[in-house]
N, C-alpha and C. Protein backbone atom coordinates (compact mmCIF):
# COMPACT_ATOMS: atom_id res chain seq x y z
N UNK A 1 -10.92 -20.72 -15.86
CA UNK A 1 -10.51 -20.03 -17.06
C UNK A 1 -10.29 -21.08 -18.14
N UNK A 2 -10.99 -21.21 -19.26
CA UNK A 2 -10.69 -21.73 -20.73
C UNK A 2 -9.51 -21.84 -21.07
N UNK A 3 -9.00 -20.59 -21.52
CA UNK A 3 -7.58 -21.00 -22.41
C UNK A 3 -6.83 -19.39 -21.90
N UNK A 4 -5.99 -19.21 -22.82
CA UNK A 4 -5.24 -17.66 -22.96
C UNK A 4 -5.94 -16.90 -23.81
N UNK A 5 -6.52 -17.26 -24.79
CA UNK A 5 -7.56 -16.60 -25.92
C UNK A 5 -8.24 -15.92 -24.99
N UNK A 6 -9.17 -16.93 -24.13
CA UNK A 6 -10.36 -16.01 -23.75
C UNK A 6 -9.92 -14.92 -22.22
N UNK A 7 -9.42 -15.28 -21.80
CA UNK A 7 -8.53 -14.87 -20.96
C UNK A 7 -8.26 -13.04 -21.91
N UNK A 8 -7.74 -12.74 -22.70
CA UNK A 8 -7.32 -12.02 -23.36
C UNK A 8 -8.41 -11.36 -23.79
N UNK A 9 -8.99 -12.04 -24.39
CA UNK A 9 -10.66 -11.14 -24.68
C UNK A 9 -10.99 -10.86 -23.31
N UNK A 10 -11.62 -11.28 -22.74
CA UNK A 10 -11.86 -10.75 -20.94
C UNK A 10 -11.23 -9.22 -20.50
N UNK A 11 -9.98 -9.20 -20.80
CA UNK A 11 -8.79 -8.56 -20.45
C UNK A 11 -9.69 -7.43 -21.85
N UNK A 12 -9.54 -7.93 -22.85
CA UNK A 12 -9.77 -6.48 -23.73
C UNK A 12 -11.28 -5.79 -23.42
N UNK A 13 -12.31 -6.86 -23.09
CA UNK A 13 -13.69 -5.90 -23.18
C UNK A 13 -13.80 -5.38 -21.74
N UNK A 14 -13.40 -6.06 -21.03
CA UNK A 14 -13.51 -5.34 -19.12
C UNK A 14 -12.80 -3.50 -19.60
N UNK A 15 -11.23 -3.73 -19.80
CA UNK A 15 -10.59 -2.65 -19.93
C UNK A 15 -11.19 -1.81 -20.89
N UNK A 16 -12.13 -2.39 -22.10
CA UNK A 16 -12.50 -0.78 -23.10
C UNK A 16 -14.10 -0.81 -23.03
N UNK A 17 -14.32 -0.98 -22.02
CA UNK A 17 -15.95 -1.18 -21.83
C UNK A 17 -15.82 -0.08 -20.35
N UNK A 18 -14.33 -0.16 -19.67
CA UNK A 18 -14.40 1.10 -18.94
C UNK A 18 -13.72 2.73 -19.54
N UNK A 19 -13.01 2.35 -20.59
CA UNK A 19 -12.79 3.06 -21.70
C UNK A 19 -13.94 4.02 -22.11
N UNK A 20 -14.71 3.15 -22.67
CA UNK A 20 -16.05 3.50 -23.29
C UNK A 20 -16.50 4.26 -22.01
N UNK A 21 -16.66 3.69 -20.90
CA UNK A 21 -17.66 4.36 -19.97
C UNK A 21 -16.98 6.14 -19.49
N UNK A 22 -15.40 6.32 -19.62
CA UNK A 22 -14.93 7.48 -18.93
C UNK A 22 -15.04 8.15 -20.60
N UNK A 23 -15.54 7.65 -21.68
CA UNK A 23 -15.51 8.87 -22.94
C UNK A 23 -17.08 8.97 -22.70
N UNK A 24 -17.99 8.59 -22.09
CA UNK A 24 -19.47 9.17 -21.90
C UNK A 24 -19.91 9.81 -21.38
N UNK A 25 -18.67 9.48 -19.72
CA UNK A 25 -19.12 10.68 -19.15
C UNK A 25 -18.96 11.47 -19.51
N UNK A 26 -17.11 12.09 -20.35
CA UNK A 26 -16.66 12.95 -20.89
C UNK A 26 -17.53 13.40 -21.93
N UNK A 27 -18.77 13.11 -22.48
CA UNK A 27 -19.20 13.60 -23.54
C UNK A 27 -20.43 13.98 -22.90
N UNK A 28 -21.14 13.36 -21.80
CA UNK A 28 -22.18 14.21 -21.41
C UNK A 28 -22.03 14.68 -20.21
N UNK A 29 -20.62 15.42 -19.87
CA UNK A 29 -19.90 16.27 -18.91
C UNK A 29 -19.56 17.43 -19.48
N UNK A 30 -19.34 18.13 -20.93
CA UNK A 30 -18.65 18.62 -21.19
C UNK A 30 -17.60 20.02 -20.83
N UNK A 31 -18.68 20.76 -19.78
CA UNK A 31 -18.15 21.52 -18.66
C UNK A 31 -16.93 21.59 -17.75
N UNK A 32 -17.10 20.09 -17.73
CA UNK A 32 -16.38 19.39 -16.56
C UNK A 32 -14.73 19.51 -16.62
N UNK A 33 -14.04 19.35 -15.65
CA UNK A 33 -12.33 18.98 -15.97
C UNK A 33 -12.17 18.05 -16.63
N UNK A 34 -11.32 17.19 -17.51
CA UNK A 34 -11.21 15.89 -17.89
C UNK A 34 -9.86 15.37 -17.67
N UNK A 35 -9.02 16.07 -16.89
CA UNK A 35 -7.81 15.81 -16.41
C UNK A 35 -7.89 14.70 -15.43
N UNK A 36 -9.08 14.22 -14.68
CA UNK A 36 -9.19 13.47 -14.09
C UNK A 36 -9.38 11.84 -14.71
N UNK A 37 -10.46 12.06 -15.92
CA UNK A 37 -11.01 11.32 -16.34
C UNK A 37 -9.94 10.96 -17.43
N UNK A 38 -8.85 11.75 -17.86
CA UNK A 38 -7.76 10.87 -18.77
C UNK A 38 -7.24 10.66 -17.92
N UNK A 39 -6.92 10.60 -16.62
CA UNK A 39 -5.56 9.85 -15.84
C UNK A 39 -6.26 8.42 -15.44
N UNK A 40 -7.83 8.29 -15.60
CA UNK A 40 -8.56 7.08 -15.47
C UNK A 40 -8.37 6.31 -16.63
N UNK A 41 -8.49 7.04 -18.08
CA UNK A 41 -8.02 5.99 -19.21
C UNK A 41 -6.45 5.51 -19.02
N UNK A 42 -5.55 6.94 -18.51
CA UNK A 42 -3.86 6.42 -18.77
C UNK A 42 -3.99 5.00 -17.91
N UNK A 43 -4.75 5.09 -16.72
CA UNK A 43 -4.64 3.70 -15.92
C UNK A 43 -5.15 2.46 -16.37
N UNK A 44 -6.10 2.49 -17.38
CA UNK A 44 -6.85 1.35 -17.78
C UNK A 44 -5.76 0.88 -18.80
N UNK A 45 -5.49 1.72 -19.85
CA UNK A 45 -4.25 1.55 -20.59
C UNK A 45 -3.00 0.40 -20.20
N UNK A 46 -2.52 1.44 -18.91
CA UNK A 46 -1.42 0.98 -18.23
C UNK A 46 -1.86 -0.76 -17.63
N UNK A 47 -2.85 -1.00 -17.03
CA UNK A 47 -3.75 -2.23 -16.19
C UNK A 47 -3.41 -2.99 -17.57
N UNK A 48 -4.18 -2.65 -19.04
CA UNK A 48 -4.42 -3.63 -19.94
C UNK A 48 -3.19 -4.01 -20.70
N UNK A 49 -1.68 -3.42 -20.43
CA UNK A 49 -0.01 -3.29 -20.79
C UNK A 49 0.22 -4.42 -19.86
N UNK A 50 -0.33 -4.29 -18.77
CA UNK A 50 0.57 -4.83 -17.62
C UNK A 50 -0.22 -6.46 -17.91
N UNK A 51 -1.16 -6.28 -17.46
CA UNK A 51 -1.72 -8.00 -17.79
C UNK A 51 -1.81 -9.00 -18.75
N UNK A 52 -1.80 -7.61 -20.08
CA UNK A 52 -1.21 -8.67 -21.71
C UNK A 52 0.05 -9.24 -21.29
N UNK A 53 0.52 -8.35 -20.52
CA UNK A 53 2.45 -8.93 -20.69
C UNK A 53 2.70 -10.01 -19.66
N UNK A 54 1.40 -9.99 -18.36
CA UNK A 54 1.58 -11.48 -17.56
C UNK A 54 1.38 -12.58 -18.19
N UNK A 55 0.08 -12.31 -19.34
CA UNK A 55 -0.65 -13.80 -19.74
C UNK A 55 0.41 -14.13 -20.91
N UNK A 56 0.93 -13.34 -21.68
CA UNK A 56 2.04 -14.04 -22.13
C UNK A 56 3.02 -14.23 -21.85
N UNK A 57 3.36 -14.07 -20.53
CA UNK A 57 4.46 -15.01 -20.24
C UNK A 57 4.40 -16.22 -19.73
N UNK A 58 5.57 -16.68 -20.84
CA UNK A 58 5.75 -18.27 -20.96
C UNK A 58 6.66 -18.95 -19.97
N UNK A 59 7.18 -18.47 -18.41
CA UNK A 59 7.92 -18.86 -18.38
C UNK A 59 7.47 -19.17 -16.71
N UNK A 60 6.00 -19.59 -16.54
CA UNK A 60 5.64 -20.25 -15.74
C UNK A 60 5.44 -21.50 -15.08
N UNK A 61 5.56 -21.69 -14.01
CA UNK A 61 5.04 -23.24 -13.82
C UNK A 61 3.68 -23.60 -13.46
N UNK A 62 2.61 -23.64 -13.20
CA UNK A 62 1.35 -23.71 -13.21
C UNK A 62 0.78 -22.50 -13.85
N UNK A 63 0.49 -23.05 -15.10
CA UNK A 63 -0.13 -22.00 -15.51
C UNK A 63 -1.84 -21.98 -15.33
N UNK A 64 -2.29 -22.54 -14.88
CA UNK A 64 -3.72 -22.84 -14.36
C UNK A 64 -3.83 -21.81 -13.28
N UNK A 65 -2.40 -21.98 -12.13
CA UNK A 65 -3.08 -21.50 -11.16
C UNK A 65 -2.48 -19.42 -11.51
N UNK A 66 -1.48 -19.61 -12.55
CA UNK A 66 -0.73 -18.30 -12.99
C UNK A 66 -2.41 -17.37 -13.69
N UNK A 67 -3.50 -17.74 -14.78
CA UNK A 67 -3.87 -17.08 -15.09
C UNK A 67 -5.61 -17.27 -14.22
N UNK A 68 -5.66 -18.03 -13.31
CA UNK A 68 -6.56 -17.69 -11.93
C UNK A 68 -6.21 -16.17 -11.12
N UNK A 69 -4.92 -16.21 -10.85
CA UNK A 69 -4.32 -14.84 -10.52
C UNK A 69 -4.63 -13.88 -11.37
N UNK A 70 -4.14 -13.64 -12.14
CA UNK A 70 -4.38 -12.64 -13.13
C UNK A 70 -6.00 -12.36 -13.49
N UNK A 71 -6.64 -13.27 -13.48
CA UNK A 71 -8.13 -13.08 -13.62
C UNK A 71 -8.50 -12.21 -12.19
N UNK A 72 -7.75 -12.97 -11.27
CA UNK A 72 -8.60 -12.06 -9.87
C UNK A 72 -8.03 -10.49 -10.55
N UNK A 73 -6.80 -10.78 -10.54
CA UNK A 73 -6.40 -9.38 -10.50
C UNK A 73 -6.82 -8.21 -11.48
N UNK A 74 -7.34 -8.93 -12.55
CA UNK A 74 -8.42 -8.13 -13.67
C UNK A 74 -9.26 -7.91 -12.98
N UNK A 75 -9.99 -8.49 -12.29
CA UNK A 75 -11.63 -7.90 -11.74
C UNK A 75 -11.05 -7.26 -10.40
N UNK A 76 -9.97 -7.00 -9.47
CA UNK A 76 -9.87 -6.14 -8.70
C UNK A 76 -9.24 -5.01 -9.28
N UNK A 77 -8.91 -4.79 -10.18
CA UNK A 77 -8.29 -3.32 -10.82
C UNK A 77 -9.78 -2.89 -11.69
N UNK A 78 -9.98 -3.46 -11.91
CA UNK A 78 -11.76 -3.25 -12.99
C UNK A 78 -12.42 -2.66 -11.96
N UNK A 79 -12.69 -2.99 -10.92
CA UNK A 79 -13.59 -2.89 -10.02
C UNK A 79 -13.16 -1.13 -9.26
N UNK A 80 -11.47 -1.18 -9.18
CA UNK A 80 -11.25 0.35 -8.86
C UNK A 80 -10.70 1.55 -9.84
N UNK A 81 -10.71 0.49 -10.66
CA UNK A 81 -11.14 1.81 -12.15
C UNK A 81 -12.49 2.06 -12.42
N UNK A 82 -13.62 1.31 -11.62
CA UNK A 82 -15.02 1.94 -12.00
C UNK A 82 -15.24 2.39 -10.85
N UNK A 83 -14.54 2.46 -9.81
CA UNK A 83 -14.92 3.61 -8.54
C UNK A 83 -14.29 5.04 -8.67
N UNK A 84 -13.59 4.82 -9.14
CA UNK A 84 -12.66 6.23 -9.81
C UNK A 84 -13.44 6.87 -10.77
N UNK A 85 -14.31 6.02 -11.70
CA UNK A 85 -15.45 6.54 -12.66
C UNK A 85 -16.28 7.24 -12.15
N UNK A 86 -16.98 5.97 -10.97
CA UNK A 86 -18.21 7.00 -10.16
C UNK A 86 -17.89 8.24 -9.43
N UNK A 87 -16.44 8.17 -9.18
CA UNK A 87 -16.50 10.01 -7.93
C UNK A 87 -16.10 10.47 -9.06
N UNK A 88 -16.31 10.68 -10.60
CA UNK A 88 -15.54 12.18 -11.20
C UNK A 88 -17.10 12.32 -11.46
């Protein structure tokens, strides 16, 4: 990981690039329930609250190995917010 900048961008296009993906289906679903598919945005929401508020905190001691963590942990919540995409 670079810095906290990019770290943060990472964090914003992963989370609204699955954003984007649950308003497409919703738009070429329109039949469909979408009660499912907003409790998939409330979570991406909630994921992109929770990890802004790790990477700024300042009150770590390795922060090398603090935003390695947080990176895994972006691409394992990414990864089951787009499986939640594919079964609606």
């Amino acid at each position: 990981m670079a810095n906290k900048r990019d770290l943060k961008k990472d964090i914003n296009y992963v989370l609204g690039d699955i954003i984007e993906a649950v308003y497409v289906w919703e738009y070429t679903n329109p039949e469909k329930d979408t009660k499912k598919s907003e409790a998939v945005i409330d979570e991406a929401i909630a994921t992109f609250d929770d990890l802004i508020e790790k990477v700024n905190n300042r009150k770590v001691e390795n922060k090398k190995a603090h935003f390695k963590s947080i990176n895994k942990e972006l691409e394992t919540k990414g990864r089951a917010l787009i499986e939640k995409i594919n079964k609606l």
